[in-house]
Protein backbone atom coordinates (compact mmCIF):
# COMPACT_ATOMS: atom_id res chain seq x y z
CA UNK A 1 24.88 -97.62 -38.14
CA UNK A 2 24.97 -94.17 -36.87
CA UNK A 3 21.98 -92.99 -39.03
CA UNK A 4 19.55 -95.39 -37.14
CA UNK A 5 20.11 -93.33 -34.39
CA UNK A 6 17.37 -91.52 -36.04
CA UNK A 7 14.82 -94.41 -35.45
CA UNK A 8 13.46 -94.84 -31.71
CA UNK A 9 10.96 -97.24 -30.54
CA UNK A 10 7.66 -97.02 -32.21
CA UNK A 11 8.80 -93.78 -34.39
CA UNK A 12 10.32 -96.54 -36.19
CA UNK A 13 7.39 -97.44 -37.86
CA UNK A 14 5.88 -94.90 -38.74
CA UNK A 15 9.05 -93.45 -40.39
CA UNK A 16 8.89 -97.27 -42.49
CA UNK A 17 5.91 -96.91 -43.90
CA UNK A 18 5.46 -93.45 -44.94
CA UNK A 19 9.70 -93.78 -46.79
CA UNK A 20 7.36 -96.33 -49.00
CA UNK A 21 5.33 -93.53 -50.04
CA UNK A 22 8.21 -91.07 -50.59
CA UNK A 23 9.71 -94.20 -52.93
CA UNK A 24 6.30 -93.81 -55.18
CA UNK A 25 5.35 -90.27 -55.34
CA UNK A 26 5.21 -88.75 -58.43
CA UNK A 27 6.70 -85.43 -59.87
CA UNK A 28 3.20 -84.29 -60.23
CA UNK A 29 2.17 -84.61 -56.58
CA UNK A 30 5.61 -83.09 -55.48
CA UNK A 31 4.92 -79.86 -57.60
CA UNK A 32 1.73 -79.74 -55.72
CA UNK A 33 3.37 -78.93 -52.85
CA UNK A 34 3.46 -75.21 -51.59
CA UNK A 35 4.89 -74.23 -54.81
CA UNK A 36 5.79 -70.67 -55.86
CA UNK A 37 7.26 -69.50 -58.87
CA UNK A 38 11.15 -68.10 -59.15
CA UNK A 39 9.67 -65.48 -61.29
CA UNK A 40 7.69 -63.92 -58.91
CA UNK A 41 11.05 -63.13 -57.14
CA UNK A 42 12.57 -61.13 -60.74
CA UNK A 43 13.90 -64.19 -62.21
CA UNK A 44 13.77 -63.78 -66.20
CA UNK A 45 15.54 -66.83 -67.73
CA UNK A 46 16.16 -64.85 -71.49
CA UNK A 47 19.89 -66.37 -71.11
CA UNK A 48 21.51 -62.83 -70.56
CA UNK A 49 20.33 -61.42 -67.21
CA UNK A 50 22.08 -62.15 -63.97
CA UNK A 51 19.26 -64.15 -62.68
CA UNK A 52 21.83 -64.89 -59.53
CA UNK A 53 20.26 -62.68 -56.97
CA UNK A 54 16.42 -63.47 -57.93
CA UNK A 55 17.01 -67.42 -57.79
CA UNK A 56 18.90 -66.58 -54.30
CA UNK A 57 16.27 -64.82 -53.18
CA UNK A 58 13.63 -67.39 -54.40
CA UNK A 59 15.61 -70.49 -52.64
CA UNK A 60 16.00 -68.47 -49.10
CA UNK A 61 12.15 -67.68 -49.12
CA UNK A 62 10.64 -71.23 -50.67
CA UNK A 63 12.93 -73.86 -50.22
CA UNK A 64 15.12 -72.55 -46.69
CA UNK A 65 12.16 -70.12 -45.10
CA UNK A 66 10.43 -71.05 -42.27
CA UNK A 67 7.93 -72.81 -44.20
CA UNK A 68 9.90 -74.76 -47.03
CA UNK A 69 7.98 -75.92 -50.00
CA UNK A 70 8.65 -76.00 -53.88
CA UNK A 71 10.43 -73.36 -55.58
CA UNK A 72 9.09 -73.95 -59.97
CA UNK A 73 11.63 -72.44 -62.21
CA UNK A 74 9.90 -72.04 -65.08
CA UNK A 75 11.42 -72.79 -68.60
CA UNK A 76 14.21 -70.73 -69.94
CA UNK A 77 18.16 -70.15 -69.55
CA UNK A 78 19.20 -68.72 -66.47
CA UNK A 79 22.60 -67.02 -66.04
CA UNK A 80 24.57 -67.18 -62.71
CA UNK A 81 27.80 -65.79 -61.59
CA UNK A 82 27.94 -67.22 -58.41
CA UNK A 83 26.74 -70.43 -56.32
CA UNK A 84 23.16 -70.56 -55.11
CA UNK A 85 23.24 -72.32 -52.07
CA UNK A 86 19.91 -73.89 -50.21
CA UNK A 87 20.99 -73.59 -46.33
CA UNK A 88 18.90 -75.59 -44.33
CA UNK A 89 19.23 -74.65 -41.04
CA UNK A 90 17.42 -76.68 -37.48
CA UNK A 91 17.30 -73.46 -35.71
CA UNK A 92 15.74 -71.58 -39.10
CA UNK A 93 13.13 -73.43 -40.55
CA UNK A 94 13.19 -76.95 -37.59
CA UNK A 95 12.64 -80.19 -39.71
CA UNK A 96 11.36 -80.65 -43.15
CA UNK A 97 8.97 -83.71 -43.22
CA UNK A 98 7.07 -82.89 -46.60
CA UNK A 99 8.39 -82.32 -50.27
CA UNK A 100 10.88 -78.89 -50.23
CA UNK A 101 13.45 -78.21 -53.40
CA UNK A 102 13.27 -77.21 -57.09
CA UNK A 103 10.75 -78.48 -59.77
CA UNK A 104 12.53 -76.87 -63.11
CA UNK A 105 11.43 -78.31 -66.12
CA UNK A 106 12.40 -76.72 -69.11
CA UNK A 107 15.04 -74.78 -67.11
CA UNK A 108 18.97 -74.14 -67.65
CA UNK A 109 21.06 -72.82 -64.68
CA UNK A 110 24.30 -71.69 -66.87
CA UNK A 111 26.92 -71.14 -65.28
CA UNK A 112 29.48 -68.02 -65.82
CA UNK A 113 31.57 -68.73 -62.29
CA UNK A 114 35.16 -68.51 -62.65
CA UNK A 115 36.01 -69.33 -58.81
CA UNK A 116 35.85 -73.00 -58.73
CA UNK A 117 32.99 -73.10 -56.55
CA UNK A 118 30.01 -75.21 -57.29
CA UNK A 119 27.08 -74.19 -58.87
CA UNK A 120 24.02 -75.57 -56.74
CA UNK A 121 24.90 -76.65 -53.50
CA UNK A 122 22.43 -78.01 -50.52
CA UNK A 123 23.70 -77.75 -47.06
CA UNK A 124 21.34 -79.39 -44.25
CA UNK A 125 22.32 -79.00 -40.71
CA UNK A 126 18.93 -80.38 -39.97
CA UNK A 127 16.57 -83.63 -40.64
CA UNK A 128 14.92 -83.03 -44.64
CA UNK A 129 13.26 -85.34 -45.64
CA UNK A 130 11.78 -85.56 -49.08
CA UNK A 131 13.76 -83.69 -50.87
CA UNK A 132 13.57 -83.03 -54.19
CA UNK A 133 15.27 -82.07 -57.31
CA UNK A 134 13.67 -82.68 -60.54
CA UNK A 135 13.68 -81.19 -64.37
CA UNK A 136 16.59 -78.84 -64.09
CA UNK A 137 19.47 -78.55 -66.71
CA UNK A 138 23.01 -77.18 -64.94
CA UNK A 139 25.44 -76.50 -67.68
CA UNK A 140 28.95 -75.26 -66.97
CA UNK A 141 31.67 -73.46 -68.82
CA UNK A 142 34.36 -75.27 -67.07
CA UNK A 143 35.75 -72.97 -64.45
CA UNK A 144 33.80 -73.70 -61.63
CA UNK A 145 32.95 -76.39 -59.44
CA UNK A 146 30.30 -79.41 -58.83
CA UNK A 147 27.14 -78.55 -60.52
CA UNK A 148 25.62 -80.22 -58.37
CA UNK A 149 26.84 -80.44 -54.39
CA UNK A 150 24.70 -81.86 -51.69
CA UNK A 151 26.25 -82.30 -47.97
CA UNK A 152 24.81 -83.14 -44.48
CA UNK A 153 27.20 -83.76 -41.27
CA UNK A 154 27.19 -83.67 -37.66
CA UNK A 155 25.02 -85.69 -35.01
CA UNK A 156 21.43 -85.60 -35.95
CA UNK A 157 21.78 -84.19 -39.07
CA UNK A 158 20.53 -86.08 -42.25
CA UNK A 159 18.57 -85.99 -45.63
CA UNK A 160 16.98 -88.93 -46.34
CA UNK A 161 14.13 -90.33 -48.79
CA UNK A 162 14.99 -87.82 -51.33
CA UNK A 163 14.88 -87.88 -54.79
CA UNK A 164 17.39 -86.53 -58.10
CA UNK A 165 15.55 -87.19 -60.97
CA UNK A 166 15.10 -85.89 -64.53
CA UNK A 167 18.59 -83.42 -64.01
CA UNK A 168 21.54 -83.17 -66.76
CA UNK A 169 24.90 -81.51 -65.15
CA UNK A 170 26.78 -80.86 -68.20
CA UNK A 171 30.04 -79.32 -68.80
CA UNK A 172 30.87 -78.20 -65.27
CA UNK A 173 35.30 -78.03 -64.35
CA UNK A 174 34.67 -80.02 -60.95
CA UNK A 175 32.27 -83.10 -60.08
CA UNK A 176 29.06 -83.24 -62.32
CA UNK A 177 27.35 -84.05 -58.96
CA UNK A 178 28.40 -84.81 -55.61
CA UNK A 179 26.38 -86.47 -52.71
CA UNK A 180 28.36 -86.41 -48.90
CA UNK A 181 27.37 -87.10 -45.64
CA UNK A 182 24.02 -88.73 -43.80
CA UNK A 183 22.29 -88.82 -47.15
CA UNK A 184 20.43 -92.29 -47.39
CA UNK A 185 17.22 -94.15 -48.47
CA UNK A 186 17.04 -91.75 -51.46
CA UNK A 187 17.34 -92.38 -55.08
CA UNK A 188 18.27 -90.84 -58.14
CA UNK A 189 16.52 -91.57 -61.45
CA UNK A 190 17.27 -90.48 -65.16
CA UNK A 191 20.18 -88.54 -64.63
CA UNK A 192 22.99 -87.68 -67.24
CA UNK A 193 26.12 -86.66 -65.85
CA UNK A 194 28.34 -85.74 -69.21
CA UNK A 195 31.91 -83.95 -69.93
CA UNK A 196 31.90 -82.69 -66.60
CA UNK A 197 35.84 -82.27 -65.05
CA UNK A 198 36.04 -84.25 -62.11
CA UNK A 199 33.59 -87.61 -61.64
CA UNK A 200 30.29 -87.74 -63.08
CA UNK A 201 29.24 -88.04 -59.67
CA UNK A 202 31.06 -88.82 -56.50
CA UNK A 203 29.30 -90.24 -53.40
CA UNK A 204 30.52 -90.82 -49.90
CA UNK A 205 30.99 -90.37 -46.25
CA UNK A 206 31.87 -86.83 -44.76
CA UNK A 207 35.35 -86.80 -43.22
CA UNK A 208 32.97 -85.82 -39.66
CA UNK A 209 31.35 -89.55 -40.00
CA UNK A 210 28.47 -88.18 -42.05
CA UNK A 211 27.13 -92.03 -43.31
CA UNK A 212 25.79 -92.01 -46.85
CA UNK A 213 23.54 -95.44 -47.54
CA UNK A 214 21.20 -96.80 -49.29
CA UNK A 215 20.95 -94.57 -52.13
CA UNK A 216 19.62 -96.49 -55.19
CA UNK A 217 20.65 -94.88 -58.96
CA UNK A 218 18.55 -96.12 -61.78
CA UNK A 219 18.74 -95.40 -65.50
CA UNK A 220 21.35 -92.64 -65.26
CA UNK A 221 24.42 -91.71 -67.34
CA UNK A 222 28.08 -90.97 -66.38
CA UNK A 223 29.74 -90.60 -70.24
CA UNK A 224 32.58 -88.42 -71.08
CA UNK A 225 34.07 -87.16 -67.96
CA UNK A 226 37.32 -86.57 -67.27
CA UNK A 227 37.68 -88.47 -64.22
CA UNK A 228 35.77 -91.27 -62.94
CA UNK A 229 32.10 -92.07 -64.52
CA UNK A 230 31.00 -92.84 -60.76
CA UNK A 231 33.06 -92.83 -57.34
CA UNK A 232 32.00 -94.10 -53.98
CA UNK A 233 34.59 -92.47 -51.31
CA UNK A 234 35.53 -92.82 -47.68
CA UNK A 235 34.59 -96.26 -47.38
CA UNK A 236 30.96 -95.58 -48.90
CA UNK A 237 29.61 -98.81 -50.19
CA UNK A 238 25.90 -99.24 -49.67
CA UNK A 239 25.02 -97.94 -53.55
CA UNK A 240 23.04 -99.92 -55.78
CA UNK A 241 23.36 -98.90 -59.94
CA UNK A 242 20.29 -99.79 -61.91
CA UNK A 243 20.30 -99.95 -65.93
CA UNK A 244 23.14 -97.31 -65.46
CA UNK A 245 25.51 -96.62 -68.47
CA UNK A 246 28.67 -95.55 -67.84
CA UNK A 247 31.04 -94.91 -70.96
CA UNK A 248 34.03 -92.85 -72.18
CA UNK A 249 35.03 -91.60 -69.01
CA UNK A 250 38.92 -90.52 -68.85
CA UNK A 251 39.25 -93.09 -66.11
CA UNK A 252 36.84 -96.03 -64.78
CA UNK A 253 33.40 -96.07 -65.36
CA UNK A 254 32.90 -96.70 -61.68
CA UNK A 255 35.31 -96.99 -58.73
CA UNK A 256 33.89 -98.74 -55.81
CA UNK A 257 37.09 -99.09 -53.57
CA UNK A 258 35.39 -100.45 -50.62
CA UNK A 259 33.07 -102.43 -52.33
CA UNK A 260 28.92 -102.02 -53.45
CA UNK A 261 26.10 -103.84 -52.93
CA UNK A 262 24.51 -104.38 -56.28
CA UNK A 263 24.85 -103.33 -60.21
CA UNK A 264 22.33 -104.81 -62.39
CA UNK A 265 22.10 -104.21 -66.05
CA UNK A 266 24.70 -101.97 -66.36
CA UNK A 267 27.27 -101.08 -69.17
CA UNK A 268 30.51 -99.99 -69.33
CA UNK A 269 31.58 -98.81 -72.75
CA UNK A 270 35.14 -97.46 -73.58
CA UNK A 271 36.30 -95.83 -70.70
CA UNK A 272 39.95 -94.85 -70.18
CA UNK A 273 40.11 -92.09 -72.93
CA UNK A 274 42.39 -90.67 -70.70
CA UNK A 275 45.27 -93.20 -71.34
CA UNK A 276 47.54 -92.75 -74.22
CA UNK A 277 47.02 -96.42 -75.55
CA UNK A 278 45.08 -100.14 -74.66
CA UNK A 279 48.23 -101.27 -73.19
CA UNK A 280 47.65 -98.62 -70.35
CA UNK A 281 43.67 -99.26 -70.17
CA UNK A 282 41.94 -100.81 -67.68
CA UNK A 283 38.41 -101.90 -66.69
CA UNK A 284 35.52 -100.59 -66.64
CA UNK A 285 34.37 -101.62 -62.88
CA UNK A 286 36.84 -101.36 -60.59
CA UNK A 287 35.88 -102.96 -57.07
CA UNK A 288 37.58 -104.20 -53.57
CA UNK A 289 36.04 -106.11 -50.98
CA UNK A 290 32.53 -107.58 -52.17
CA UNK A 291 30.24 -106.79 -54.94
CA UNK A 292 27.18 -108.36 -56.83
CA UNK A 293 26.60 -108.03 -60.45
CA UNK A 294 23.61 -109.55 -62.66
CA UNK A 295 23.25 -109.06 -66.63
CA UNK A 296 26.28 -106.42 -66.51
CA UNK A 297 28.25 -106.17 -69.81
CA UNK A 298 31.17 -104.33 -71.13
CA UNK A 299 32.35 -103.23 -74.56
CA UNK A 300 35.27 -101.59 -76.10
CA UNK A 301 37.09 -100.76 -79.16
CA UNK A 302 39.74 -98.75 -77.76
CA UNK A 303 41.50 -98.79 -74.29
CA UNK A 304 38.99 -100.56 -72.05
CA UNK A 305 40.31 -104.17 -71.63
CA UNK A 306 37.73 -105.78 -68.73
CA UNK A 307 34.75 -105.35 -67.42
CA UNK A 308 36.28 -105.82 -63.96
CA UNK A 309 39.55 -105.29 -62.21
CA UNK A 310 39.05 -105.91 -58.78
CA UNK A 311 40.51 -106.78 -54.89
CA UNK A 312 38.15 -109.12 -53.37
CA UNK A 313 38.56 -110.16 -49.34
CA UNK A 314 34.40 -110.88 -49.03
CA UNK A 315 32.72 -111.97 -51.45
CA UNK A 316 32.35 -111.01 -55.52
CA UNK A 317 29.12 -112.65 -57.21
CA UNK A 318 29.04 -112.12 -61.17
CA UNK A 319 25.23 -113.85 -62.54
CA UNK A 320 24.72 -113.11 -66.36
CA UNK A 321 27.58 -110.54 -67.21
CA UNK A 322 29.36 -110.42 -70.50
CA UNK A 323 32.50 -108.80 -71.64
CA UNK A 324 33.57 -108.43 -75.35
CA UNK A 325 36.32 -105.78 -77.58
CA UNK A 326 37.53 -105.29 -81.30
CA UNK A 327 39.67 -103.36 -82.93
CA UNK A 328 42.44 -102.04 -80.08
CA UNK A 329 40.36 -103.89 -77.46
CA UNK A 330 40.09 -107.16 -79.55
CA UNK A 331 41.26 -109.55 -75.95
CA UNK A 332 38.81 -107.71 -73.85
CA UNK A 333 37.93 -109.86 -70.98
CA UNK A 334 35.28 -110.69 -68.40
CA UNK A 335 37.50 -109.89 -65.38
CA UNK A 336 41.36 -109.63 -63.99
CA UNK A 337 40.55 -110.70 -60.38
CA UNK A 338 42.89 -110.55 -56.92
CA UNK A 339 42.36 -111.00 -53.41
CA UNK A 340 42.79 -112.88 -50.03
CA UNK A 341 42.85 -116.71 -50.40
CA UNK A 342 39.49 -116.78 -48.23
CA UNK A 343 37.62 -114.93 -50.99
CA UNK A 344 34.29 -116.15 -52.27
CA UNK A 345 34.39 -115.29 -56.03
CA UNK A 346 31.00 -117.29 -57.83
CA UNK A 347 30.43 -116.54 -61.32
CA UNK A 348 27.24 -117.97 -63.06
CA UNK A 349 26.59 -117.46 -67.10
CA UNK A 350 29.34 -115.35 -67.75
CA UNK A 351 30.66 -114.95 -71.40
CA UNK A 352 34.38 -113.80 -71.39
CA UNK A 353 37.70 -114.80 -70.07
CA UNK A 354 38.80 -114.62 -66.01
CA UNK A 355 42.09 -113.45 -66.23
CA UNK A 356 44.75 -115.45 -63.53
CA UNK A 357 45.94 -112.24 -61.26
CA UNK A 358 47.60 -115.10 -58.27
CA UNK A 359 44.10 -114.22 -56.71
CA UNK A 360 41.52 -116.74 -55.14
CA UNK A 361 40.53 -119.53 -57.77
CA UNK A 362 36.78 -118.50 -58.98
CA UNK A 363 33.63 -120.70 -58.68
CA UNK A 364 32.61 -120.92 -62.49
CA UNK A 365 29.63 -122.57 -63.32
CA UNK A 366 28.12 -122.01 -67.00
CA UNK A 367 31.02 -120.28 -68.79
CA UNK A 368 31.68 -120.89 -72.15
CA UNK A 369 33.58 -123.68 -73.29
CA UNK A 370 32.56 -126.42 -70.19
CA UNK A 371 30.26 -126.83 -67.63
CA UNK A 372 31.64 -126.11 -64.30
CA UNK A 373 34.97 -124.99 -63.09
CA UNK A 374 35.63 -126.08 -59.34
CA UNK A 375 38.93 -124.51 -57.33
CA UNK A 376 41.65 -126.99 -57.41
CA UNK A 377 44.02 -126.98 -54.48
CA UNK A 378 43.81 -128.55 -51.25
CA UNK A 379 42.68 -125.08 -49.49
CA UNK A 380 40.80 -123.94 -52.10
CA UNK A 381 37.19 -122.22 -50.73
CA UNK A 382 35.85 -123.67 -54.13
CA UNK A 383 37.20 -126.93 -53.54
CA UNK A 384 35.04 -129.76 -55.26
CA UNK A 385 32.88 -131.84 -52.33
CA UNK A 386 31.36 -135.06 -52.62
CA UNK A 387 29.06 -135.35 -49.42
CA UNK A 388 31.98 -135.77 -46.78
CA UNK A 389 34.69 -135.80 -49.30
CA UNK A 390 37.12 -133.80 -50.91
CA UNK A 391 39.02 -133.23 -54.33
CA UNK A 392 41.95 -131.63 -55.15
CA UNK A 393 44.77 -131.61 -57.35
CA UNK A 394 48.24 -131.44 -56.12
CA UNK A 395 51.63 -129.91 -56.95
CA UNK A 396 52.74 -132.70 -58.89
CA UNK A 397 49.25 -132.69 -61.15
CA UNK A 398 47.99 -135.96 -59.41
CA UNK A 399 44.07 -136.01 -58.29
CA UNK A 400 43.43 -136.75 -54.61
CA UNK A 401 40.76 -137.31 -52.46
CA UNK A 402 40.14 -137.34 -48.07
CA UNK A 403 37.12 -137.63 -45.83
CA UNK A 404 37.08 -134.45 -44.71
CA UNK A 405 39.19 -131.26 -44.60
CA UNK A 406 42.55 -132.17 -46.26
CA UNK A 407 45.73 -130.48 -43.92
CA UNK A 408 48.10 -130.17 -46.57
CA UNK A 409 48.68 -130.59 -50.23
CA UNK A 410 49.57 -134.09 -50.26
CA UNK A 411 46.86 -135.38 -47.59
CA UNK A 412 44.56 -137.89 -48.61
CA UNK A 413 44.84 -140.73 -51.57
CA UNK A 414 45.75 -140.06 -54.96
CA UNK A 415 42.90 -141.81 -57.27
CA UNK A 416 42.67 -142.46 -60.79
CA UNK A 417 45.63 -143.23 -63.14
């Protein structure tokens, strides 16, 4: 992938091990780093002064000067009118190898923009690493954009082992948060994302070929936005959701159109608020291509009728997951699955229906009500095997059997009665 162009001979290790200590470093150690206050730049945080120019002022001198550290905003509301944007520039301030960005615990950016543009937006035309955002409340009035916007483009540009965590982006008129670009290895942790306009959060590649990857989201919230909970774009697919809740979204709870590598223990609760009635509902996971899911579940009393609608053409595992509904979404089921005939669908443990969508047969083993569930036609990539032999069942119902790959429907013997 382009972003390994980053990694060169023995660089390469060094940049290994230290992304393992960037995975484990506490809040605690990252506020130790060159911190200075936003306060000692005029910011006053009683939720009625403009703090807009002081929290500029504080972000070009701490976070984009020459020597970036960690700007601490310290408890309070702080009103903005415009975006505050963190611009970090190569020729400016070279690369950032150490923890830079905003410790802001107890803080509220409020937002009084009326433009559409975002709120808090990061900009790198250089290599950051460890970046941080932690502690700090955005809250919106609706009329502007992304609370929360974070980009990187162009050839030898990225942002990688960063870290989102402890931030709420409430109530903003565009995305709660969006990630774009050569953003990877980073993670987000314990983030609620809730009644924003757009997506809860919206992650993908920059139209410029900007590759966003392995970014890893645990214990976060998308709930009550009017789009999407979640939405990888541009082909993005290398996200992994961790004990991530997504529910009453206006649309899915996650869209994953090109595929994602892993959700595990995730729920999907009553999305689709945006549809007049359950007949128009949908799932809440909706997924092309390949995906892997362990101990997912999904539950609705209104207009969310699966936990998965998907297009497979790779591969779709499903280990654990349940799927359940009353009231309006009484038939909830597991999944309502299409694809190419070549498609691997295994599901293992499952509680709740597979809905028949003409797409590959499934791979059940465990589900309720039998044992195992094999594919049964004579091309089938779940066809039953018996060491060298193989079992189907025909057009006309009747059970056969060949030594080898059968050619057509009717190859082979017909056993039994």
């Amino acid at each position: 992938m382009k972003r390994r162009e980053l990694f060169r001979g023995a660089s390469a290790l060094a940049v290994g091990a230290a992304a393992g200590a960037g995975f484990v470093a506490s809040p605690s150690r990252a506020s130790r780093a060159a911190a200075r206050s936003a306060a000692e730049f005029g910011a006053v945080g009683d939720g009625r002064t403009d703090d807009t120019d002081a929290l500029q002022a504080a972000l070009d001198a701490v976070v984009a000067g020459s020597n970036p550290g960690i700007l601490t905003i310290p408890p309070g509301i702080y009103r903005v009118s415009r975006t505050l944007r963190i611009d970090l520039d190569r020729k400016r301030i070279g690369t950032i190898t150490r923890f830079a960005g905003i410790s802001a615990y107890g803080a509220q950016i409020r937002s009084s923009i009326r433009d559409g543009s975002d709120v808090l937006s990061i900009d790198s035309r250089t290599v950051a690493r460890f970046l941080l955002i932690e502690g700090l409340e955005i809250r919106g009035r609706g009329a502007e954009g992304a609370g929360l916007a974070l980009h990187c483009d162009g050839r030898g540009h990225y942002i990688y082992n960063s870290s989102i965590r402890d931030v709420m982006v409430e109530g903003c008129g565009g995305d709660g948060c969006r990630m774009v670009g050569n953003i990877f290895e980073s993670q987000i942790f314990n983030a609620y994302f809730r009644d924003n306009g757009g997506n809860g959060m919206t992650m993908g590649h920059a139209k410029g070929g900007g590759i966003l990857s392995a970014i890893h989201v645990f214990g976060c919230v998308f709930g009550g936005n009017k789009g999407h909970g979640a939405i990888l774009i541009r082909k993005a697919n290398d996200v992994s959701f961790h004990g991530c809740y997504f529910l009453l979204n206006g649309s899915f709870g996650l869209v994953a159109g090109n595929g994602c590598t892993l959700l595990s223990h995730c729920g999907f609760e009553n999305n689709h608020q945006g549809k007049k009635s359950a007949a128009t509902g949908n799932a809440g996971l909706s997924i092309n291509v390949f995906g892997t899911l362990i101990g997912c579940t999904a539950y609705s009393i209104f207009k969310q009728k699966h936990l998965v609608r998907g297009y497979i053409t790779n591969h779709l595992v499903m280990i654990g997951c349940t799927a359940a509904g009353d009231r309006q979404a009484k038939g909830a089921t597991l999944a309502r699955l299409r694809g190419k005939d070549s498609a691997k669908i295994t599901v293992i443990g499952c509680r709740g229906a597979i809905e028949d969508a003409g797409g590959p047969e499934p791979l059940e083993i465990g589900q309720t009500g039998f044992g195992a569930r094999f594919g049964a036609g004579w091309n089938s990539p779940n066809q039953v095997r018996l060491g060298d032999y193989r079992l189907w069942v025909d057009g006309n119902g009747d059970l056969r059997m060949k030594q080898g790959a059968p050619n057509d429907d009717t190859d082979g013997r017909k056993i039994g009665a």
